[in-house]
N, C-alpha and C. Protein backbone atom coordinates (compact mmCIF):
# COMPACT_ATOMS: atom_id res chain seq x y z
N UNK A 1 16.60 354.83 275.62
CA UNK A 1 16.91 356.10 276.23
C UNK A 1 17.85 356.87 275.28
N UNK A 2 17.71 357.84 274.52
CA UNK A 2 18.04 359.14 274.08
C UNK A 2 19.71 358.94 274.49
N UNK A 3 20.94 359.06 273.97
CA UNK A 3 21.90 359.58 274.48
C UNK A 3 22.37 360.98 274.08
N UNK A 4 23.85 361.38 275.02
CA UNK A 4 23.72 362.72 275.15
C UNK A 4 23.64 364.15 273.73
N UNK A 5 23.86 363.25 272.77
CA UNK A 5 23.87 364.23 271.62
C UNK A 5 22.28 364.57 270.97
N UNK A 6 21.91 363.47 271.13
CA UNK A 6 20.48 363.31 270.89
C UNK A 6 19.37 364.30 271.89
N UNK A 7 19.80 363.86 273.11
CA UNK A 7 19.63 365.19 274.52
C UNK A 7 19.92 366.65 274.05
N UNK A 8 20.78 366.85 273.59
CA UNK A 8 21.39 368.27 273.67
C UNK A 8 20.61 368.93 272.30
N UNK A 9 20.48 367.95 271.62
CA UNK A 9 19.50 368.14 270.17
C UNK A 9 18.25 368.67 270.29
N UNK A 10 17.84 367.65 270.97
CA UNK A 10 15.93 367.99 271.54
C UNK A 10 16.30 369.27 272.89
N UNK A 11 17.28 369.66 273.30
CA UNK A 11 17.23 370.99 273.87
C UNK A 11 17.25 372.15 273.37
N UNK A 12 18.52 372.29 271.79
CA UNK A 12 18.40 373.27 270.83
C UNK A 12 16.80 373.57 270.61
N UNK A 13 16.23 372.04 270.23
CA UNK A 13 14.73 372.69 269.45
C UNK A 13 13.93 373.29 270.32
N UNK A 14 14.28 373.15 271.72
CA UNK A 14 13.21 373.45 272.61
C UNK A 14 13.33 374.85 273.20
N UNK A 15 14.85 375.10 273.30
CA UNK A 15 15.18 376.35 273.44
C UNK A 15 15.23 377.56 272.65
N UNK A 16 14.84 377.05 271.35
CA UNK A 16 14.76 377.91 269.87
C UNK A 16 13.18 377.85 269.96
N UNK A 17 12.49 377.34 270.74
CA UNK A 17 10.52 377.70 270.73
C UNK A 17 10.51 378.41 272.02
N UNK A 18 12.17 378.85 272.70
CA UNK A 18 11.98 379.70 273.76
C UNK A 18 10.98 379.15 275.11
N UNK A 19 11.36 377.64 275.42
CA UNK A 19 11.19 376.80 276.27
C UNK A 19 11.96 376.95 277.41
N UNK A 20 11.67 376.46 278.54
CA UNK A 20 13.33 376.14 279.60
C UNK A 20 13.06 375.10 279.82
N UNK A 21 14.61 374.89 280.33
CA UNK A 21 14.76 373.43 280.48
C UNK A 21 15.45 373.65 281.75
N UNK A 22 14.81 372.63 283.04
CA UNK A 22 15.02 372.50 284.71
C UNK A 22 16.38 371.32 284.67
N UNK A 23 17.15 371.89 285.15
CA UNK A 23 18.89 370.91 285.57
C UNK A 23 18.63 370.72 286.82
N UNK A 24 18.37 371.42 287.70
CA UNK A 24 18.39 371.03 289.35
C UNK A 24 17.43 371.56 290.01
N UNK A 25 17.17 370.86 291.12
CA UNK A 25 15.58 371.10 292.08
C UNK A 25 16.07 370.64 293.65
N UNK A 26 15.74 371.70 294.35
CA UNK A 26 16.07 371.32 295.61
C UNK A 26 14.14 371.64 296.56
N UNK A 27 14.18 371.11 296.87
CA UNK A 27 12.98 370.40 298.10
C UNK A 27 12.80 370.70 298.85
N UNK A 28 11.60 371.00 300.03
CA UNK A 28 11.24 370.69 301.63
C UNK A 28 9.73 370.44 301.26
N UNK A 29 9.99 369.01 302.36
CA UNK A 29 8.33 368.84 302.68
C UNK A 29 7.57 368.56 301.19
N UNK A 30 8.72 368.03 300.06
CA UNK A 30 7.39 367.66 298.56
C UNK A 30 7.24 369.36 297.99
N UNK A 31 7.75 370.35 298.67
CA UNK A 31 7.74 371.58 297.76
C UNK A 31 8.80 371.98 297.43
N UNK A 32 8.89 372.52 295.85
CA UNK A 32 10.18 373.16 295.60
C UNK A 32 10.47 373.86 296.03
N UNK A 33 11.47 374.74 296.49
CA UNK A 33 12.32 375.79 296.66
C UNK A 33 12.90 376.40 295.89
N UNK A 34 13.81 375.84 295.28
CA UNK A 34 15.05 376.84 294.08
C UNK A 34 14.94 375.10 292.94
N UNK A 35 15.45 376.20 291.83
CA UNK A 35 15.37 375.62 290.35
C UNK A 35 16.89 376.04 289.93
N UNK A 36 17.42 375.38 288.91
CA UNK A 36 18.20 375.80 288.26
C UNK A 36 17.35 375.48 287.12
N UNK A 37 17.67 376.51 286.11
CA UNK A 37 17.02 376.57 284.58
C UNK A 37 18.20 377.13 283.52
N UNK A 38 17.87 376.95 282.33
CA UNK A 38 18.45 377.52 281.13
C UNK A 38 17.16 377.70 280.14
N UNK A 39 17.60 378.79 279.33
CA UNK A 39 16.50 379.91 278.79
C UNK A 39 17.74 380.40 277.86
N UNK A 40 16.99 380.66 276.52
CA UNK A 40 17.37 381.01 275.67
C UNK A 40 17.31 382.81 275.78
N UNK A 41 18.44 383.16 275.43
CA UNK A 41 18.35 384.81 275.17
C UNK A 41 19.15 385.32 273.85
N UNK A 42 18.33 385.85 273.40
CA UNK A 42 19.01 385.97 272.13
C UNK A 42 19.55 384.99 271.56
N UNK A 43 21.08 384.78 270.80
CA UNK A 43 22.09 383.98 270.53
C UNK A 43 22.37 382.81 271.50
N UNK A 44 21.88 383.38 272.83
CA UNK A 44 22.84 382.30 273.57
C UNK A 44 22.04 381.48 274.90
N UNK A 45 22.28 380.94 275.28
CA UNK A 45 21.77 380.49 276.49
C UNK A 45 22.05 380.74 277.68
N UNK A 46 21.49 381.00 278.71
CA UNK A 46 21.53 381.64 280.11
C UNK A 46 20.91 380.51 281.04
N UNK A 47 21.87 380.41 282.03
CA UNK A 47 21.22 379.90 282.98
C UNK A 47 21.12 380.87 284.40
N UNK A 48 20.04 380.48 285.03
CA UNK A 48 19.53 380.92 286.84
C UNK A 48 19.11 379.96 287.35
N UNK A 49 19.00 380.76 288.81
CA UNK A 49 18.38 379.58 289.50
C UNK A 49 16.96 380.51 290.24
N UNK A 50 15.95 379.90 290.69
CA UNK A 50 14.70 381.05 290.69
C UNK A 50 14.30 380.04 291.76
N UNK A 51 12.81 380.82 292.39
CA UNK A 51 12.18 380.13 293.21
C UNK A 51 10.99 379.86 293.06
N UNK A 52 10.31 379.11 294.01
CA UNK A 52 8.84 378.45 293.03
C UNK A 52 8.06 380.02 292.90
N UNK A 53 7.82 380.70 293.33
CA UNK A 53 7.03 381.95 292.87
C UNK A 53 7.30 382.69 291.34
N UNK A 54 9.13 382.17 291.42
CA UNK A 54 9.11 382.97 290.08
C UNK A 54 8.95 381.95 289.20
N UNK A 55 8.96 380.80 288.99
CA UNK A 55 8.09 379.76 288.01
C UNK A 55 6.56 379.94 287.93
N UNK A 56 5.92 379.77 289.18
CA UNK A 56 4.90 380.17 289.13
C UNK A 56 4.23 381.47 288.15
N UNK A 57 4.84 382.71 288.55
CA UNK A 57 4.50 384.03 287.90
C UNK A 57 4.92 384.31 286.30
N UNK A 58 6.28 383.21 285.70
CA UNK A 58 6.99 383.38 285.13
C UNK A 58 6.77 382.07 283.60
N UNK A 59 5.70 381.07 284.28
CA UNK A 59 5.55 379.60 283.63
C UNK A 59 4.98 379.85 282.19
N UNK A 60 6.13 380.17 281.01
CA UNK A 60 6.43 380.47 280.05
C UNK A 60 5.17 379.40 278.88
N UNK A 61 4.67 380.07 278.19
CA UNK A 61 3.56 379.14 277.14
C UNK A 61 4.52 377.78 276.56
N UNK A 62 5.27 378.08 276.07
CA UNK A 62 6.07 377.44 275.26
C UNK A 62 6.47 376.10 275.93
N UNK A 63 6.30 376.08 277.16
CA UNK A 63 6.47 374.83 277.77
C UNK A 63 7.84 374.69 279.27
N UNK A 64 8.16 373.89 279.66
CA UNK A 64 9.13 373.94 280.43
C UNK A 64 9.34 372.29 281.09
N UNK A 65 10.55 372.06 280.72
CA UNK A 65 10.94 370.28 280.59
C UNK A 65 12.29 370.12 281.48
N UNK A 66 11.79 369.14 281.95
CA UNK A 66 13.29 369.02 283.12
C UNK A 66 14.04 367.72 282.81
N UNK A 67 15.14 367.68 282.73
CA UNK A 67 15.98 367.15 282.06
C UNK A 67 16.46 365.93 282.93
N UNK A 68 15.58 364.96 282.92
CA UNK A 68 16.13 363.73 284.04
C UNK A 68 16.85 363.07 283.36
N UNK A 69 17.10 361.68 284.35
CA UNK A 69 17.99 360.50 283.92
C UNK A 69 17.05 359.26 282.81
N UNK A 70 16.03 360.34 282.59
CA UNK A 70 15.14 359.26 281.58
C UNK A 70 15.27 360.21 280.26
N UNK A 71 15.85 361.41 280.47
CA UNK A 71 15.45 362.48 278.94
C UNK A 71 14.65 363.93 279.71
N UNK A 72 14.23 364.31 278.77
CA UNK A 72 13.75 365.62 278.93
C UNK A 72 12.40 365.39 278.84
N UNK A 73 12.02 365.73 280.31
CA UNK A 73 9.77 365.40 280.21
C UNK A 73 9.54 366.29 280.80
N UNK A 74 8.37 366.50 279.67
CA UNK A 74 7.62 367.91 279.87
C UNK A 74 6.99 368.27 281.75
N UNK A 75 6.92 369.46 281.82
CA UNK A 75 6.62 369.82 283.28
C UNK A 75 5.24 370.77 283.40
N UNK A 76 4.33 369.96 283.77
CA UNK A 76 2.71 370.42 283.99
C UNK A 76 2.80 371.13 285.60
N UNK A 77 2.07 372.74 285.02
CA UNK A 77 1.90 373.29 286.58
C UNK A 77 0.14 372.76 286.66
N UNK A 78 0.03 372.75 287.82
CA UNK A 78 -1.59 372.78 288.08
C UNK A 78 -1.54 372.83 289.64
N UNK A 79 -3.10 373.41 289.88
CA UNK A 79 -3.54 374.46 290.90
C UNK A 79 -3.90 373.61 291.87
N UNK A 80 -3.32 373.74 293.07
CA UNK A 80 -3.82 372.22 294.11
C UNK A 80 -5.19 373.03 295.11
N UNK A 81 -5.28 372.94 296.27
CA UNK A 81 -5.81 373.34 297.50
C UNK A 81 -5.53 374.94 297.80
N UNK A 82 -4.05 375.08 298.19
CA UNK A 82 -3.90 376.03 298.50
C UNK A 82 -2.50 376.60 298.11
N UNK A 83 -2.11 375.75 296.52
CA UNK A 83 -0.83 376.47 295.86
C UNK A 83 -0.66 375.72 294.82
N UNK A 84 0.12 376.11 294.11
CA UNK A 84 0.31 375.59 292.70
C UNK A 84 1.57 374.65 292.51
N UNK A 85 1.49 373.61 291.78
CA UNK A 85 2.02 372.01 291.54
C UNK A 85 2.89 372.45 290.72
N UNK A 86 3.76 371.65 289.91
CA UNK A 86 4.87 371.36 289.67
C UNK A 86 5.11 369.92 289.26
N UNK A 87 4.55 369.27 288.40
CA UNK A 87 4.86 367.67 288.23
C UNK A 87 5.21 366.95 286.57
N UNK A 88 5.83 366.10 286.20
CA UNK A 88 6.91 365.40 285.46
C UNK A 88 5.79 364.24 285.17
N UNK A 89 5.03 363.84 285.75
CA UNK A 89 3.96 362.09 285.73
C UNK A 89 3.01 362.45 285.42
N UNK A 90 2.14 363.34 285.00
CA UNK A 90 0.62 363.33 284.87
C UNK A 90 -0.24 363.49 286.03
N UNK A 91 0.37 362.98 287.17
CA UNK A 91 -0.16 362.40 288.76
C UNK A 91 -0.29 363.75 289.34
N UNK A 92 -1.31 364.87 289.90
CA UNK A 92 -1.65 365.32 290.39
C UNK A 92 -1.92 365.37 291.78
N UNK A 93 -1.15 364.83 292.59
CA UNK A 93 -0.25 364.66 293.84
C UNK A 93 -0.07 366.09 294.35
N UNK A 94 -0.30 366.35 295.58
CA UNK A 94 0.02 367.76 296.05
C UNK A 94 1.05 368.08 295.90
N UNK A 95 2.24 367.87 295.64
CA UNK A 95 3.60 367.57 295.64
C UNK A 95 4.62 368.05 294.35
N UNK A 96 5.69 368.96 294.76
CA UNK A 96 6.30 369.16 293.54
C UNK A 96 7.59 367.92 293.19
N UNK A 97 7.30 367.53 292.04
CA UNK A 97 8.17 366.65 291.30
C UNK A 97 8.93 366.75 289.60
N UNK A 98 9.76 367.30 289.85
CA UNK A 98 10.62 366.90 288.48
C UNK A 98 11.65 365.94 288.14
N UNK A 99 11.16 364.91 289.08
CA UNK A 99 11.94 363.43 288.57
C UNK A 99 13.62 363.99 289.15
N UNK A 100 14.44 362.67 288.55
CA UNK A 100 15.78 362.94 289.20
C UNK A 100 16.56 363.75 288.50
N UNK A 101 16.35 364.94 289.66
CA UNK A 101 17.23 365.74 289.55
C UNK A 101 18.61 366.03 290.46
N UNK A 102 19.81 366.35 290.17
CA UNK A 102 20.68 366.76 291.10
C UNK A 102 20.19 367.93 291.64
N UNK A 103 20.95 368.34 293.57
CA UNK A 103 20.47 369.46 293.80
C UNK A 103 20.69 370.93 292.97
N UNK A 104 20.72 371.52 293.44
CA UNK A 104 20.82 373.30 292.73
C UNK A 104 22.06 373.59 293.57
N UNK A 105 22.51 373.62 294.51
CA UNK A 105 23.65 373.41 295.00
C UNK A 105 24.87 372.57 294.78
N UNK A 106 24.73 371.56 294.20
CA UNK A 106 25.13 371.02 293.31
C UNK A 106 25.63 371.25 292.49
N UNK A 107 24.76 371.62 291.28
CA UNK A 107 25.27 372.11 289.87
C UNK A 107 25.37 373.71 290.12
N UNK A 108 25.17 374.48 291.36
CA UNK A 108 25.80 375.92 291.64
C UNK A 108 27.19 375.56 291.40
N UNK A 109 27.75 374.34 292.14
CA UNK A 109 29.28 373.63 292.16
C UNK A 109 29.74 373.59 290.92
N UNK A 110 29.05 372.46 290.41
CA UNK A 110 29.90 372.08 288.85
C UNK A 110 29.82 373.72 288.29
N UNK A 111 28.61 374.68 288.05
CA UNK A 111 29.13 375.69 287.21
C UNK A 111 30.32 376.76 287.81
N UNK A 112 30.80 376.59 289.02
CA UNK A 112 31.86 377.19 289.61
C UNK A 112 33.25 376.63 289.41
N UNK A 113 33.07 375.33 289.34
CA UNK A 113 34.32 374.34 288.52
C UNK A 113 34.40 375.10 287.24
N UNK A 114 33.72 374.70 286.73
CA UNK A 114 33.78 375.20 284.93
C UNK A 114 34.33 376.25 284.94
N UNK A 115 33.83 377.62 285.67
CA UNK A 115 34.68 379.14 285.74
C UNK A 115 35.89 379.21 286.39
N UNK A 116 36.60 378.57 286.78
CA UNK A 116 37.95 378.50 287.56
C UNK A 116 39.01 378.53 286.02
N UNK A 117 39.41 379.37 286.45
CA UNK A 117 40.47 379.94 285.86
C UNK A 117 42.07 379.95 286.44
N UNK A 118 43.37 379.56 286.11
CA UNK A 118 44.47 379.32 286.60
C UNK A 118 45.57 380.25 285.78
């Protein structure tokens, strides 16, 4: 397993081919809801948090990799029954999955820690 410098390495390259990379995923019922992402802009990096429509409308060529407790694996959309997937395994499961992620509420937290100012 990759440690964290090595991680943050394979994110530069991925974010310099203007990739995103998924930090948090919150759920109902096997469907996503809200994402946290980071996206390169210009010089710098930006993060949001979006909802499955705007992944959907928004699911960038360049790729889009979510950053689990195994590394950064790539994230395949594909077209189910009656909405579009979201999956980390190859497995074509009705079901959105990007492996373990913390919630988006969550890391809404930690990035509100980080901005506290005294």
């Amino acid at each position: 397993m990759p440690n964290a410098k090595e991680l943050i390495e394979k994110a530069r390259e991925l974010l310099k081919q203007d990739a995103v990379i998924i930090t948090g995923a919150e759920y109902k019922a096997g469907v996503m809801e809200r994402i946290q992402l980071y996206f390169r802009s210009e010089n710098d990096v930006v993060m949001d948090i979006i909802d499955k429509d705007d992944l959907v409308q928004n699911f960038p060529d360049e790729g889009v990799y979510a950053l689990t407790d195994r590394g950064l694996k790539r994230v395949e959309m594909f077209e189910g029954k009656e909405d579009m997937f979201f999956r980390i395994d190859g497995n074509h499961t009705e079901e959105d999955d990007f492996g373990t992620l913390p919630t988006v509420r969550f890391m809404e937290t930690v990035e509100g820690i980080c901005s506290l100012r005294f």
